[in-house]
Protein backbone atom coordinates (compact mmCIF):
# COMPACT_ATOMS: atom_id res chain seq x y z
CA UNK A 1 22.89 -13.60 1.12
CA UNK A 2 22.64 -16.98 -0.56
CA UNK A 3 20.81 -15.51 -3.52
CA UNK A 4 23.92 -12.90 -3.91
CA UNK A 5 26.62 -15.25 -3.48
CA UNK A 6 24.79 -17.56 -6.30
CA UNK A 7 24.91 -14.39 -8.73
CA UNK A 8 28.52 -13.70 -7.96
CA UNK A 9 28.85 -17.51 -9.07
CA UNK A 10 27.01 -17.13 -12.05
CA UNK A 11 28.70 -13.84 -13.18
CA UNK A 12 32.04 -15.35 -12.76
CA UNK A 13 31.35 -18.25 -14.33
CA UNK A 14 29.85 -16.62 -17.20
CA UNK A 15 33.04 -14.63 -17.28
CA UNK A 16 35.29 -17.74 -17.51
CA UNK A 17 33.79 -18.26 -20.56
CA UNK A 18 35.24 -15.56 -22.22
CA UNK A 19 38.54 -16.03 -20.69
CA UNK A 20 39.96 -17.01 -24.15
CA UNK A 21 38.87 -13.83 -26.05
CA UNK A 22 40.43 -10.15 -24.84
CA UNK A 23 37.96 -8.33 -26.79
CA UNK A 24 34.91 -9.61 -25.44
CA UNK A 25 36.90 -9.19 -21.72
CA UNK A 26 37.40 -5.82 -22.22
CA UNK A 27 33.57 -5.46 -23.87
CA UNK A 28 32.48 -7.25 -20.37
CA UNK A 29 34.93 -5.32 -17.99
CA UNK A 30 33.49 -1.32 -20.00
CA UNK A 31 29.71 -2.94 -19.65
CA UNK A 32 31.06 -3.43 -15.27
CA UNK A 33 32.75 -0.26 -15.42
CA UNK A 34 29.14 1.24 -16.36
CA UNK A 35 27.22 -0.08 -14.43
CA UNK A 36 29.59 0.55 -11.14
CA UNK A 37 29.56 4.37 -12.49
CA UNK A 38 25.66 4.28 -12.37
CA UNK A 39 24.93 3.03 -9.03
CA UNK A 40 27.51 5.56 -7.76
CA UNK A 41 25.84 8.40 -9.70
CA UNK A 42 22.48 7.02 -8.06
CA UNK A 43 24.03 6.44 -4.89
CA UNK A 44 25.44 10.31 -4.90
CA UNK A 45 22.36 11.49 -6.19
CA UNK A 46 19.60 9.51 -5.54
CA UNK A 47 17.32 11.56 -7.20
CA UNK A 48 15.71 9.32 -9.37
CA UNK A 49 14.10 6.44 -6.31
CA UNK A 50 13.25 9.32 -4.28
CA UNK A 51 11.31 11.33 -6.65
CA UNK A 52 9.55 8.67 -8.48
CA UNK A 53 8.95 7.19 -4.61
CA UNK A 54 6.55 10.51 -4.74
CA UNK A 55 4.63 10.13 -7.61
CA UNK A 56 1.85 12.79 -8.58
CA UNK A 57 -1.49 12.43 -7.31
CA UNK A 58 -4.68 14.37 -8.54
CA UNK A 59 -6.30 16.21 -5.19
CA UNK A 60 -9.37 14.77 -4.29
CA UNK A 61 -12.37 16.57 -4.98
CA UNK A 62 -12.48 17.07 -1.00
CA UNK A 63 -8.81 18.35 -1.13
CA UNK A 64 -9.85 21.11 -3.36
CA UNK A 65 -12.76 22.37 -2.11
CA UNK A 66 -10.59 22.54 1.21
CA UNK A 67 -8.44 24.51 -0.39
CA UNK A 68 -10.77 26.74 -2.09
CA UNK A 69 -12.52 26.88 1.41
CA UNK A 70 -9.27 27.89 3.02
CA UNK A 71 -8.24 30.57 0.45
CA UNK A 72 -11.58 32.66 1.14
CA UNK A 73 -11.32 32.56 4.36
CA UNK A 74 -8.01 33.67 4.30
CA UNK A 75 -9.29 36.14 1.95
CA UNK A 76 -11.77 37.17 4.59
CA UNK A 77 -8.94 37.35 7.13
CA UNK A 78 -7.18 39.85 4.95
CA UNK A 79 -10.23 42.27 3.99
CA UNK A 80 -10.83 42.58 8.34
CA UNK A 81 -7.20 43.16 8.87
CA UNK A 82 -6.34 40.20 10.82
CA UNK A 83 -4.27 38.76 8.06
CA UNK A 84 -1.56 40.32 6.55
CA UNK A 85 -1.89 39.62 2.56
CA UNK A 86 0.96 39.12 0.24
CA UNK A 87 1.38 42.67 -2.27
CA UNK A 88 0.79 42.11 -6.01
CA UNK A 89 3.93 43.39 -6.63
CA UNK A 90 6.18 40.73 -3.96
CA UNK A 91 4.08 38.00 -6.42
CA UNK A 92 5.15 39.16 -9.46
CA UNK A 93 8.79 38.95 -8.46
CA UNK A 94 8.68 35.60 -7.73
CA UNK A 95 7.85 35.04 -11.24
């Protein structure tokens, strides 16, 4: 809270400094304006925290081969009829 209050301080007095000059007021005031409109885009959309927030990681060499393990026994599954399988044609439509 403290820390906050001491930026609101600093930004206004900062601002007082330009008091005297319209142009850079209204320069200062656009620079607000966009920054308010970018937390609000963020805020509506907060696409960019949460996606970088998951970041890509390379599987593990035991990931894969868990994978790989899993997809031939599902393959197995299929072959013995205790799995149904996905048709060809159903994965080339979700192309």
């Amino acid at each position: 809270m403290n820390t906050t209050m001491n930026l609101n301080a600093e930004l206004l007095r900062e601002l007082s400094y330009l008091a005297d000059n319209e142009n850079y007021l209204k320069k200062a005031l656009k620079a607000i304006k966009k920054l308010v409109a970018q937390k609000e885009k963020e805020e509506t959309f907060p696409t960019t925290a949460s996606e970088e927030a998951e970041e890509y990681r390379p599987l593990s060499k035991a990931e894969v081969m868990e994978n790989i393990r899993q997809a031939f026994e599902d393959a197995k599954l299929i072959r013995e009829g205790k799995m149904k399988g996905i048709p060809a044609e159903d994965l080339l439509n979700e192309l």
